[in-house]
N, C-alpha and C. Protein backbone atom coordinates (compact mmCIF):
# COMPACT_ATOMS: atom_id res chain seq x y z
N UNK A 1 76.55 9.33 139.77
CA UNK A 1 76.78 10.15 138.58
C UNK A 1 78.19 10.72 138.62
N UNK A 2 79.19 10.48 137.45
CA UNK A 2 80.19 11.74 137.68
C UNK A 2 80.01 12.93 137.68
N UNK A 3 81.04 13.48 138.87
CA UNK A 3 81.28 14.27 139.05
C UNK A 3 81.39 15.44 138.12
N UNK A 4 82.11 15.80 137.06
CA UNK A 4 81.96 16.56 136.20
C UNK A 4 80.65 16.61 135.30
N UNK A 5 80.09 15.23 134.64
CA UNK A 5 78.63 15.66 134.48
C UNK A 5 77.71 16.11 135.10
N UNK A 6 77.85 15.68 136.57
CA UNK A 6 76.69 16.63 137.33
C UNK A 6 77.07 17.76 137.24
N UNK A 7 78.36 18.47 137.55
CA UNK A 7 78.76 19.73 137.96
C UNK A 7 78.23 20.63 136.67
N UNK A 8 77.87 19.54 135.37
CA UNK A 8 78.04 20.37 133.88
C UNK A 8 76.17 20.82 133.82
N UNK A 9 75.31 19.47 134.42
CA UNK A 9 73.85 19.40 134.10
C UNK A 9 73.34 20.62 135.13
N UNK A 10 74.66 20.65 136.46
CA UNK A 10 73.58 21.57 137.00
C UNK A 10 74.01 23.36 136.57
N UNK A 11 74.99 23.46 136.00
CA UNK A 11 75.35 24.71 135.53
C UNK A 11 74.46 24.58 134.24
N UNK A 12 73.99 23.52 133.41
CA UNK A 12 73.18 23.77 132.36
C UNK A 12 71.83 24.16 132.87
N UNK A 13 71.47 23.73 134.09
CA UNK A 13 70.01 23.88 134.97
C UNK A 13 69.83 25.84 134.94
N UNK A 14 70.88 26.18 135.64
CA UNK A 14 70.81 27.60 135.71
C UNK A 14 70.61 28.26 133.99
N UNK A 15 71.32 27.76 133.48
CA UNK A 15 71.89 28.47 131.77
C UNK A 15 70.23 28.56 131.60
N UNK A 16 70.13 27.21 130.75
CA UNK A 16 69.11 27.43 130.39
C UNK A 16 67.49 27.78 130.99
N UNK A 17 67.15 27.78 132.18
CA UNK A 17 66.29 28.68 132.75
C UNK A 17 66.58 29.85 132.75
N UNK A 18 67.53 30.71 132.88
CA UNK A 18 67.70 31.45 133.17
C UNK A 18 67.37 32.60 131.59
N UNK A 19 68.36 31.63 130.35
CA UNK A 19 67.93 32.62 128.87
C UNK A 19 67.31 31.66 128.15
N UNK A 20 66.63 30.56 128.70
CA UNK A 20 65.99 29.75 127.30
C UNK A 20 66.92 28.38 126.59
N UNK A 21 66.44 27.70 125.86
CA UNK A 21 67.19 27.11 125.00
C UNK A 21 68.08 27.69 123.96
N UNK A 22 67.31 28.49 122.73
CA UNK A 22 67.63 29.26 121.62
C UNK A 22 68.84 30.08 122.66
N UNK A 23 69.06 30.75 123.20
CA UNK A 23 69.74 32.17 124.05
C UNK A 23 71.05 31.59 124.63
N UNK A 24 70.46 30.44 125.39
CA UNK A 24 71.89 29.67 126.25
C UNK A 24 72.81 29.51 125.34
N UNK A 25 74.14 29.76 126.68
CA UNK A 25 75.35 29.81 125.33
C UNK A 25 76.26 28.49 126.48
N UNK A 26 76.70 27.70 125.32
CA UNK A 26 77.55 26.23 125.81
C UNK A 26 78.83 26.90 126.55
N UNK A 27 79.31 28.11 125.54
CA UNK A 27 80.67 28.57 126.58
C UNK A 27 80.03 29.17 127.50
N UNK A 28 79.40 29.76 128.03
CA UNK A 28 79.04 30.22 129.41
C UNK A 28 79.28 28.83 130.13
N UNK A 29 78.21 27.99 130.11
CA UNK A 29 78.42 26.92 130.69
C UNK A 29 79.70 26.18 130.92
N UNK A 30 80.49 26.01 130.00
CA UNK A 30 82.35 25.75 129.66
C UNK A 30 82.28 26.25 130.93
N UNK A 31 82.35 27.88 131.05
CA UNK A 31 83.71 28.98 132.10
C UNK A 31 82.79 28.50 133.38
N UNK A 32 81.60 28.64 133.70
CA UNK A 32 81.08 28.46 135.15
C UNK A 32 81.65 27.25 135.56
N UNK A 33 81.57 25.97 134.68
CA UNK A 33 81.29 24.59 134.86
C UNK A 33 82.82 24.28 135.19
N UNK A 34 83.86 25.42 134.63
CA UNK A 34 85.08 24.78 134.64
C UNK A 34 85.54 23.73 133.97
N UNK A 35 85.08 23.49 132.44
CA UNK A 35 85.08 22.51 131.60
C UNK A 35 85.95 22.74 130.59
N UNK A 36 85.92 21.88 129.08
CA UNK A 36 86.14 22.50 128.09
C UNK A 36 84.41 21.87 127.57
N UNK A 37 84.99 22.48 126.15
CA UNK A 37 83.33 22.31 125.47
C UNK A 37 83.52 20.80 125.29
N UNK A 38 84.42 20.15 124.51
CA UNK A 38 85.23 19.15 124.31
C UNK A 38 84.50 18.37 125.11
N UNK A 39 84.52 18.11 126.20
CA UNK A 39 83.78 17.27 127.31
C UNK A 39 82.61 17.23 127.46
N UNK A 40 81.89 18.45 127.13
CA UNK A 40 80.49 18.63 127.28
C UNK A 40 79.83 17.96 125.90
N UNK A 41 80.30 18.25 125.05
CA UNK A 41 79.92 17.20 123.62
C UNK A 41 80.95 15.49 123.89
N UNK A 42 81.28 15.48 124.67
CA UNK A 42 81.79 13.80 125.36
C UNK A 42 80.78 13.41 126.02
N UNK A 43 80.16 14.30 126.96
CA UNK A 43 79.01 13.53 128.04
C UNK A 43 77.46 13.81 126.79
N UNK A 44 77.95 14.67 126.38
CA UNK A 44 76.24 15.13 126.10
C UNK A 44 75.74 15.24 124.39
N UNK A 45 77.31 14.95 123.97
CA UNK A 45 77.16 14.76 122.43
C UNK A 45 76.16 16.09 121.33
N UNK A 46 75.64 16.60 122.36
CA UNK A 46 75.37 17.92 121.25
C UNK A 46 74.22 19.71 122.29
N UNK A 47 74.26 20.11 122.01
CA UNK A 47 73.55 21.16 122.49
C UNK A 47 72.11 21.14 123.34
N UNK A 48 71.27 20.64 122.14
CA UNK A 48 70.00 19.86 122.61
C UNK A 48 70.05 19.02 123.03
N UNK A 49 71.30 17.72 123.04
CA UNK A 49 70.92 16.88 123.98
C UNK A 49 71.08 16.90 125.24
N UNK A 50 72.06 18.24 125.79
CA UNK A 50 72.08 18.68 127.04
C UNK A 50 70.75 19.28 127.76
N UNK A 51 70.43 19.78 126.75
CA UNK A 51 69.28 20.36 127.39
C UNK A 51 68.49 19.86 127.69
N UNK A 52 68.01 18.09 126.70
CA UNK A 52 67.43 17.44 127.37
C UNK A 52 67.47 16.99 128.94
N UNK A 53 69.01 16.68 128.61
CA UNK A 53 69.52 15.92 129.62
C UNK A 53 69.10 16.62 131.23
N UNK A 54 69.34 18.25 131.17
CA UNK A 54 68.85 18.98 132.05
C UNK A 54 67.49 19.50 132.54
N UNK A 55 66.55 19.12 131.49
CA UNK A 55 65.00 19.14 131.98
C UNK A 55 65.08 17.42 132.72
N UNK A 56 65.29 16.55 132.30
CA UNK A 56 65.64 15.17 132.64
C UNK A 56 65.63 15.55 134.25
N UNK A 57 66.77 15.63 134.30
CA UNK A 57 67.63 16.18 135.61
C UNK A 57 66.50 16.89 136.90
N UNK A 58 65.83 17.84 136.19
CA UNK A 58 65.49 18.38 136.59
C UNK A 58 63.94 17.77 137.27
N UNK A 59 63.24 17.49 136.10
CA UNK A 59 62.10 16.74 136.35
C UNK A 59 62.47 15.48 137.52
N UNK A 60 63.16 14.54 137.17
CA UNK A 60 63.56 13.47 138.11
C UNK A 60 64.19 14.16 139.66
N UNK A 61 64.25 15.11 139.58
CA UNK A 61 64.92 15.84 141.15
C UNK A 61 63.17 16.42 141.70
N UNK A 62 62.58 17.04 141.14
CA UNK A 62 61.29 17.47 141.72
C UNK A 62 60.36 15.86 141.78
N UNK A 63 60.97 14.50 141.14
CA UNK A 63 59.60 13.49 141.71
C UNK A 63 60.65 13.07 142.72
N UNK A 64 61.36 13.67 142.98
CA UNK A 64 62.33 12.95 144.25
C UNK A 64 61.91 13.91 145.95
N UNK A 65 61.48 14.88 145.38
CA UNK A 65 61.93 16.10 146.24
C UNK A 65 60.06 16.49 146.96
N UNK A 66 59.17 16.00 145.75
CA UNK A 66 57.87 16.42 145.78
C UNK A 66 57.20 14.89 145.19
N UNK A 67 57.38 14.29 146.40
CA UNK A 67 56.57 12.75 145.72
C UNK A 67 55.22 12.95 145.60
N UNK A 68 54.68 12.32 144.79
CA UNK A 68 52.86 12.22 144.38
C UNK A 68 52.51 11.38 145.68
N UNK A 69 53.22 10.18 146.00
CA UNK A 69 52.58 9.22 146.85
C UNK A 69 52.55 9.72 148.12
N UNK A 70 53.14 10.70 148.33
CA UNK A 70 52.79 11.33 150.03
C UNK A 70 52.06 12.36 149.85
N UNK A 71 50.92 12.39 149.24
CA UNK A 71 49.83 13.52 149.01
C UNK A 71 49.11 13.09 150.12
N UNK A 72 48.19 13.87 150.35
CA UNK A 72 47.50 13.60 151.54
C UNK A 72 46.18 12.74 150.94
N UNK A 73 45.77 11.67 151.72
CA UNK A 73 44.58 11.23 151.32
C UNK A 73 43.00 11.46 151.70
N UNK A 74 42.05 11.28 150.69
CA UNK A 74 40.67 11.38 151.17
C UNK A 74 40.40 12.40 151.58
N UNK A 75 41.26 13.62 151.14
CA UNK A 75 40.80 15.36 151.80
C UNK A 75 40.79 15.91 150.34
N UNK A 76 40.15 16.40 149.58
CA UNK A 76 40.42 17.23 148.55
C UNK A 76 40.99 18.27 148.34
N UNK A 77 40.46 19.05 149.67
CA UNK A 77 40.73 20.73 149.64
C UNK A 77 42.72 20.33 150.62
N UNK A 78 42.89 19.58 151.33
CA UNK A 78 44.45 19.64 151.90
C UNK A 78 44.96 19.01 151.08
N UNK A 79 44.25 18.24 149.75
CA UNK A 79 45.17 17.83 148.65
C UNK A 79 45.62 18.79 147.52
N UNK A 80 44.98 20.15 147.61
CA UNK A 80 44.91 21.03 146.93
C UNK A 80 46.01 22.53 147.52
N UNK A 81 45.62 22.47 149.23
CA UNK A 81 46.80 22.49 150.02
C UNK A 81 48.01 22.44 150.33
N UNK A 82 48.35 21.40 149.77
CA UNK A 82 49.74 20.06 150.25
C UNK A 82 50.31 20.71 148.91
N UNK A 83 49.82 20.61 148.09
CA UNK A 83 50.65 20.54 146.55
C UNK A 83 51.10 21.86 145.91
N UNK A 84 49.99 22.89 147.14
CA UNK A 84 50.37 24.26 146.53
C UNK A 84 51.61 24.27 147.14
N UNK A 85 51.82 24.12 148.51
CA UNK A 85 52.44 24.43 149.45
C UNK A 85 54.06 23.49 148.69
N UNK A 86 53.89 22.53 148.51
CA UNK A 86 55.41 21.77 148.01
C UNK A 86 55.90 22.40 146.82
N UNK A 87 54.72 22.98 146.20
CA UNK A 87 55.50 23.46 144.47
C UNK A 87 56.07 24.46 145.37
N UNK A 88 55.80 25.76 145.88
CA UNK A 88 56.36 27.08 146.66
C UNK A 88 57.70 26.83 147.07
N UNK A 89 57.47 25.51 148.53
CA UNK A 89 58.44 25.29 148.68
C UNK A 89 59.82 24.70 147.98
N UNK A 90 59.70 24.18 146.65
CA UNK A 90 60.49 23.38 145.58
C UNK A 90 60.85 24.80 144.63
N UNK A 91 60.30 25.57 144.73
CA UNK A 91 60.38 26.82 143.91
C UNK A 91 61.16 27.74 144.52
N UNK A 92 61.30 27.79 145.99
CA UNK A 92 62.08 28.51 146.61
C UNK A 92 63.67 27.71 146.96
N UNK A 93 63.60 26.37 147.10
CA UNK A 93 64.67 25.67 146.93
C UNK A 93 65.66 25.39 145.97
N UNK A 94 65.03 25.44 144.47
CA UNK A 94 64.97 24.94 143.76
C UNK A 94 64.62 26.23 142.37
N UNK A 95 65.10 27.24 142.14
CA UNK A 95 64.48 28.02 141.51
C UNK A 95 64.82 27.84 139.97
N UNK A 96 65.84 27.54 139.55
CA UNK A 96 66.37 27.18 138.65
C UNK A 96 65.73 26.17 137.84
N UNK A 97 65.73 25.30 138.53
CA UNK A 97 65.10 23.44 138.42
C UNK A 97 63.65 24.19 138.09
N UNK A 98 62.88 25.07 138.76
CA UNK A 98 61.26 24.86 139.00
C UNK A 98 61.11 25.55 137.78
N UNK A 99 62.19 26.92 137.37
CA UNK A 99 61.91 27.74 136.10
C UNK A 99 61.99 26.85 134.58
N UNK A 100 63.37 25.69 135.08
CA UNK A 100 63.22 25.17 133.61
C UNK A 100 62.25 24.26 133.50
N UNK A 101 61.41 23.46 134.59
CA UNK A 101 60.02 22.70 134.38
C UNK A 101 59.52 23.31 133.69
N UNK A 102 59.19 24.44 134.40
CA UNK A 102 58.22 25.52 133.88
C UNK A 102 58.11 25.65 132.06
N UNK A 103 59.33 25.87 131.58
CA UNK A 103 59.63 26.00 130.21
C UNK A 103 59.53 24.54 129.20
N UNK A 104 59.72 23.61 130.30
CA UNK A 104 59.77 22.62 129.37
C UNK A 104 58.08 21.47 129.28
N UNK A 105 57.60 22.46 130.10
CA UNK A 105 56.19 21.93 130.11
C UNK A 105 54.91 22.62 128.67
N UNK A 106 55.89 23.97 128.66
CA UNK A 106 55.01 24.85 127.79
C UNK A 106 56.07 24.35 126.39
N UNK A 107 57.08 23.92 126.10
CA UNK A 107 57.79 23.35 124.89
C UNK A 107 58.90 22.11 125.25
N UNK A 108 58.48 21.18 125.35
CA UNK A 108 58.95 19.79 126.00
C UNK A 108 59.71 19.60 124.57
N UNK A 109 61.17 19.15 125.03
CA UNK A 109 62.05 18.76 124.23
C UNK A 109 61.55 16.98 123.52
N UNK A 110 61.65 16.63 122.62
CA UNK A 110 60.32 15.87 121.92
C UNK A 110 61.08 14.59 122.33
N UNK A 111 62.85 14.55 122.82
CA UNK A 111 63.01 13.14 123.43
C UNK A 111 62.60 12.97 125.14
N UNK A 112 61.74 13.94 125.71
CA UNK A 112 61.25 13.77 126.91
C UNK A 112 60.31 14.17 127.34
N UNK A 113 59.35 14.43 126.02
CA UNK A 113 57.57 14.92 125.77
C UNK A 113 56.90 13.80 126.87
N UNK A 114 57.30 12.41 126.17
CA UNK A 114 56.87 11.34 126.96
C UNK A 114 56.51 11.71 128.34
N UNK A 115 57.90 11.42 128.68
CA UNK A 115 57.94 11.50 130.33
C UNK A 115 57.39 12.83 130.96
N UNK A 116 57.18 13.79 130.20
CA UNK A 116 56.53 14.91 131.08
C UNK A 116 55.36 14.58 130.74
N UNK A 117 54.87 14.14 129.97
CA UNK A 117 53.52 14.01 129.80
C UNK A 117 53.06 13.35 130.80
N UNK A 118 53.37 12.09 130.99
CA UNK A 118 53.57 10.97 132.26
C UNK A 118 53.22 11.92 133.49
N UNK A 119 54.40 12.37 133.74
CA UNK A 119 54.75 12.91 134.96
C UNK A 119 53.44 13.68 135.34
N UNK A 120 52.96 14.72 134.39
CA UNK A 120 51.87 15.37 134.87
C UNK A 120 50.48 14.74 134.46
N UNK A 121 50.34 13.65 133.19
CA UNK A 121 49.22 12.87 133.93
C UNK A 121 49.05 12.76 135.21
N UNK A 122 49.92 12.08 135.85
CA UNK A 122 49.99 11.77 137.15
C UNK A 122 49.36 12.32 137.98
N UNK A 123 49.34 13.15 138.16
CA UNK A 123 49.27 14.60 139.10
C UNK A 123 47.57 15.25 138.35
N UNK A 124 47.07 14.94 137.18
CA UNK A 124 46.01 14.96 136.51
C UNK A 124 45.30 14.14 137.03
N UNK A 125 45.38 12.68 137.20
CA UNK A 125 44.95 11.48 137.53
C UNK A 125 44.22 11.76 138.86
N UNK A 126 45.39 12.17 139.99
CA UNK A 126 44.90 11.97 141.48
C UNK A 126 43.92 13.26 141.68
N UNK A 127 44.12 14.14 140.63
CA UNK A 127 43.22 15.17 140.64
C UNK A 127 41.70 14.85 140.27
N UNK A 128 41.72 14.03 139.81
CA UNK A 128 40.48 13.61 139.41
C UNK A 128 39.70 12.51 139.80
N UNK A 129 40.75 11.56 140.66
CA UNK A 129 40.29 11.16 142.09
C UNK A 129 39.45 11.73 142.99
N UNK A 130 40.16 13.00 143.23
CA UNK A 130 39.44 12.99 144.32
C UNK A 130 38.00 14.28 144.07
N UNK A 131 38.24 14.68 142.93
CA UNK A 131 37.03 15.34 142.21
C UNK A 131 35.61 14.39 142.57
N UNK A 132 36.20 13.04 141.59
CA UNK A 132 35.36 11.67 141.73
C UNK A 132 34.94 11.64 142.99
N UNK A 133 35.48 11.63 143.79
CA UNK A 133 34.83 11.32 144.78
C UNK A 133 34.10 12.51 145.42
N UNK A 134 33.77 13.35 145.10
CA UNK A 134 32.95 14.51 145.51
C UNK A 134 31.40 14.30 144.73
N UNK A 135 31.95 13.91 143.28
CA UNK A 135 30.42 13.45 142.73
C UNK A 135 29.44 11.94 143.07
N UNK A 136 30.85 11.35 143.99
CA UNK A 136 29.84 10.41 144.59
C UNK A 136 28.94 10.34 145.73
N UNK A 137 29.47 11.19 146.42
CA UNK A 137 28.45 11.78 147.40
C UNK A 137 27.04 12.76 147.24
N UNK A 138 27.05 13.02 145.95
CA UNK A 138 26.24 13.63 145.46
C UNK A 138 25.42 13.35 144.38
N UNK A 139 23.94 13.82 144.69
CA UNK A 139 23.09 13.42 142.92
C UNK A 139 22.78 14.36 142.24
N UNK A 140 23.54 14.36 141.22
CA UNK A 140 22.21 15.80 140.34
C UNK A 140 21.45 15.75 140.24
N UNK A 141 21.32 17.00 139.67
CA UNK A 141 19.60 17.64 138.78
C UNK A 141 19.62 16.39 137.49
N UNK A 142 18.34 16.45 137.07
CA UNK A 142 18.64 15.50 136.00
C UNK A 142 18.60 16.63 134.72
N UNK A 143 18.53 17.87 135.28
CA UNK A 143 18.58 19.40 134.05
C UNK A 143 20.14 19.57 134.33
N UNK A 144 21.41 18.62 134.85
CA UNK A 144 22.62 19.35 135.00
C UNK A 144 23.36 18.23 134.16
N UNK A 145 24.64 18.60 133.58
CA UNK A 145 25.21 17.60 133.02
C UNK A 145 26.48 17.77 133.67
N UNK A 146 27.05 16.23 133.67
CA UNK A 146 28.32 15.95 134.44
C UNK A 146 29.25 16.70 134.13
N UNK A 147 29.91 16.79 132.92
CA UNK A 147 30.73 17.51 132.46
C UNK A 147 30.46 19.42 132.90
N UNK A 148 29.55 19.83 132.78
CA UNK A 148 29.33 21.29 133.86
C UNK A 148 29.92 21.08 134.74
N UNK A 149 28.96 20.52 135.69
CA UNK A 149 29.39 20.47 137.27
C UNK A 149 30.68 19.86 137.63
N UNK A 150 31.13 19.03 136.79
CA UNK A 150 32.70 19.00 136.61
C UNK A 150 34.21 20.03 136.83
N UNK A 151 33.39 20.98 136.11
CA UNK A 151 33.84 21.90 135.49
C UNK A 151 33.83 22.98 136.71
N UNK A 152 32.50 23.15 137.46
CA UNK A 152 32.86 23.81 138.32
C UNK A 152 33.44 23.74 139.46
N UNK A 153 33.25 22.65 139.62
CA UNK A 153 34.72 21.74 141.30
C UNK A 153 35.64 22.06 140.81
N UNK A 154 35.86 21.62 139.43
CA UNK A 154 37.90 21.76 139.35
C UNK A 154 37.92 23.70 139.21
N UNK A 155 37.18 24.12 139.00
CA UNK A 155 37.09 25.84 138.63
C UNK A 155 37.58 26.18 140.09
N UNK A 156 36.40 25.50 141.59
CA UNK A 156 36.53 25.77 142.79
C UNK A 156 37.91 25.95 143.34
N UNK A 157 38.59 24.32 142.65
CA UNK A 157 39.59 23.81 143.18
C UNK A 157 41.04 24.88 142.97
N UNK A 158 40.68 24.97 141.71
CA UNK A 158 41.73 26.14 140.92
C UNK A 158 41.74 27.44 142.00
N UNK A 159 41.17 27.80 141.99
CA UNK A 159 40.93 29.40 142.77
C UNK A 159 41.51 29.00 144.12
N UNK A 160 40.70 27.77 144.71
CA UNK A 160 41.38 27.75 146.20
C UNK A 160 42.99 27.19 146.15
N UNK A 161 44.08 27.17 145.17
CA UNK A 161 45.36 26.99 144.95
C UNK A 161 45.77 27.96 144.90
N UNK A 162 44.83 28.98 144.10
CA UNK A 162 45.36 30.29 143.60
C UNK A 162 45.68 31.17 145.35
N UNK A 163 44.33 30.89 145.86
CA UNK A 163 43.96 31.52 147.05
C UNK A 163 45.69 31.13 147.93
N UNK A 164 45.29 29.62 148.19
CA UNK A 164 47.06 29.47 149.08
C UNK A 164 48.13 29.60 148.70
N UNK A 165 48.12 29.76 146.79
CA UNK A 165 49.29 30.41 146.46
C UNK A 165 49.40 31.83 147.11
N UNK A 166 48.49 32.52 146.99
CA UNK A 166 48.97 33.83 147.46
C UNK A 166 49.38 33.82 148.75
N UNK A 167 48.58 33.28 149.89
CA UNK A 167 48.28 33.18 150.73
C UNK A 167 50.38 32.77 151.31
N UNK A 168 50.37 31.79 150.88
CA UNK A 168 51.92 31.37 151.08
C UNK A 168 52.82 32.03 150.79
N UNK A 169 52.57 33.20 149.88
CA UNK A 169 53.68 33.87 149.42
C UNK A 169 54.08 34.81 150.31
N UNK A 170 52.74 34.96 150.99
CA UNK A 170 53.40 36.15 152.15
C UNK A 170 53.27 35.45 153.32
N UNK A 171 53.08 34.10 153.62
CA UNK A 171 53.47 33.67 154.61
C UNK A 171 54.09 31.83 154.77
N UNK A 172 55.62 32.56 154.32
CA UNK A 172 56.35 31.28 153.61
C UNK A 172 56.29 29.98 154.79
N UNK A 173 55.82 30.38 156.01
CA UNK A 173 56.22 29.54 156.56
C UNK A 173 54.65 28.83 157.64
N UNK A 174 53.94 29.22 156.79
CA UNK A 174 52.71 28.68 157.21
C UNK A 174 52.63 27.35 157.41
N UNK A 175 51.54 26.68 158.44
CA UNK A 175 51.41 25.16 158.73
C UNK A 175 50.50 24.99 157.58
N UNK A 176 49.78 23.86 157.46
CA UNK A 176 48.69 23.29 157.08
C UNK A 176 47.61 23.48 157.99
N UNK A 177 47.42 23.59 158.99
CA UNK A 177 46.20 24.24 160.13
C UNK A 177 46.02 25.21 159.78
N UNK A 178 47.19 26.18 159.98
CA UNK A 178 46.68 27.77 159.83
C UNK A 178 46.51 28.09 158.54
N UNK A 179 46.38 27.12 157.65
CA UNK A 179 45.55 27.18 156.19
C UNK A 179 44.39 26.77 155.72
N UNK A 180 43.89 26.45 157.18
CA UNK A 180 42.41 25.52 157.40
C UNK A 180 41.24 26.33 156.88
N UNK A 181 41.73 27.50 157.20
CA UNK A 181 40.52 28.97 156.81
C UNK A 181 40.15 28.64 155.26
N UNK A 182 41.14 28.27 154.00
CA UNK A 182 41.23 28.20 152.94
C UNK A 182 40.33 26.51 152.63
N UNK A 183 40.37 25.98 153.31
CA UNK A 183 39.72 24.56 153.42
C UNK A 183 38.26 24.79 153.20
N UNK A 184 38.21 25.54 154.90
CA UNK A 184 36.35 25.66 155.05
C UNK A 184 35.90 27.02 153.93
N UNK A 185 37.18 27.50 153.94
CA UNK A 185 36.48 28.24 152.30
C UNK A 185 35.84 27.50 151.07
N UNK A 186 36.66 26.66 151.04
CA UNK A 186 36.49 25.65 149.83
C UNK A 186 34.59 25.01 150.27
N UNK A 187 34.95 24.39 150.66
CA UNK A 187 33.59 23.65 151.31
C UNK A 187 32.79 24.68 151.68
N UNK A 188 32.47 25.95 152.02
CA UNK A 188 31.77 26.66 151.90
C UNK A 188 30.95 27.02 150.65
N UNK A 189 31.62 27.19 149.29
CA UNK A 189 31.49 27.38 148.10
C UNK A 189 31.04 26.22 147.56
N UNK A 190 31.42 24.87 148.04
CA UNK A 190 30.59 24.22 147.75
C UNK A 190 29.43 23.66 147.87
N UNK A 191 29.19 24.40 149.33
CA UNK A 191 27.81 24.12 149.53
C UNK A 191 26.44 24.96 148.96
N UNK A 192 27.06 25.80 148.38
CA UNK A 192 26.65 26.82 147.71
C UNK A 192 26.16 27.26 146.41
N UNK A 193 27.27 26.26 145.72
CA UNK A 193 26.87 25.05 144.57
C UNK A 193 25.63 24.39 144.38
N UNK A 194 25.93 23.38 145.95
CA UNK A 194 25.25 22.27 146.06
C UNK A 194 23.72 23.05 146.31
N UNK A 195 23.33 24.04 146.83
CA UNK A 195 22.04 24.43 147.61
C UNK A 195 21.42 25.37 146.75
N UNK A 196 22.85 26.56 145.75
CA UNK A 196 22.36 27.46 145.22
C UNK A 196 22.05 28.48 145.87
N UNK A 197 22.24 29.89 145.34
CA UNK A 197 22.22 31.19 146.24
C UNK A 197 21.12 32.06 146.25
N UNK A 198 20.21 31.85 145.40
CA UNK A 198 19.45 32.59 145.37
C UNK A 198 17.66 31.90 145.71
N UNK A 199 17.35 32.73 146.42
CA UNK A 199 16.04 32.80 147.23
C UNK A 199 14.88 32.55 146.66
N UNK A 200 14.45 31.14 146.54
CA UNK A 200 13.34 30.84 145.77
C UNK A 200 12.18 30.96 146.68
């Protein structure tokens, strides 16, 4: 990549996370970037298309940084683990980059709706892998419907992210072992599910 366009996408990375699309101002970017505007409508031909260009940027640096294919396999709850733990860490590396995902997931610029859509299928997909495979080990009630009990694994799953989100925040530098507690939590609750709590 040249040099001056990167130097321009990643001063646009900060801009616009930092005040938005509507808010970001191109001369800010100019004086940080050490540019003229002149150049920045040379590489990027207009306002929004920078901004594309910088969720672009951005998105393609987190599937570089946080690959899907080195998720952990055939564990649900350390796949739930693994992913809290890389967004944190990509968020603390990366704060800029992780804030404008963030924004461009809740209003995706419509020439790169696509690709985010993509991107987090993706990450939808393996989620539901390995859901799948929790209902294959198991038979229902024939009084339960799939879509419920669906509903309550990924509910499980949610909370125990929430759980190692917190959990990581105050301890940035945790292993994956000493997050094991959060595992047999998981599987605890599900057996709990599976058996039901109350005393017939």
């Amino acid at each position: 990549m040249d040099d001056k366009r990167d130097k321009i996408l990643k001063v646009a990375v900060e801009e616009f996370a930092e005040h938005g699309y509507k808010a970001a101002s191109t001369n800010q970017i100019c004086e940080v970037a050490g540019v003229s505007k002149g150049l920045i409508f040379h590489y990027f031909g207009s306002k929004e298309k920078l901004y594309t260009a910088a969720v672009e940027y951005s998105i393609d640096l987190a599937m570089v940084e946080v690959p899907v294919s080195e998720m952990p396999v055939g564990d649900f709850v350390q796949m739930a683990i693994w992913s809290t733990k890389q967004k944190l860490d990509f968020s603390k590396k990366y704060p800029a980059v992780f804030q404008l995902i963030m924004q461009s997931f809740a209003s995706p610029p419509p020439e790169i709706a696509e690709k985010l859509a993509s991107y987090y299928a993706e990450l939808m997909n393996i989620q539901d892998i390995y859901v799948n495979q929790i209902f294959e080990n198991i038979t229902l009630r024939a009084d339960v419907a799939y879509e419920d009990a669906h509903d309550v694994v990924v509910g499980l799953f949610e909370y125990t992210i929430k759980l190692a989100t917190e959990y990581m925040q105050g301890h940035p530098d945790a292993t994956m072992e000493e997050m094991q507690p959060l595992g047999d939590k998981f599987m605890n609750m599900m057996a709990i599910v599976e058996r039901g709590m109350v005393e017939k």
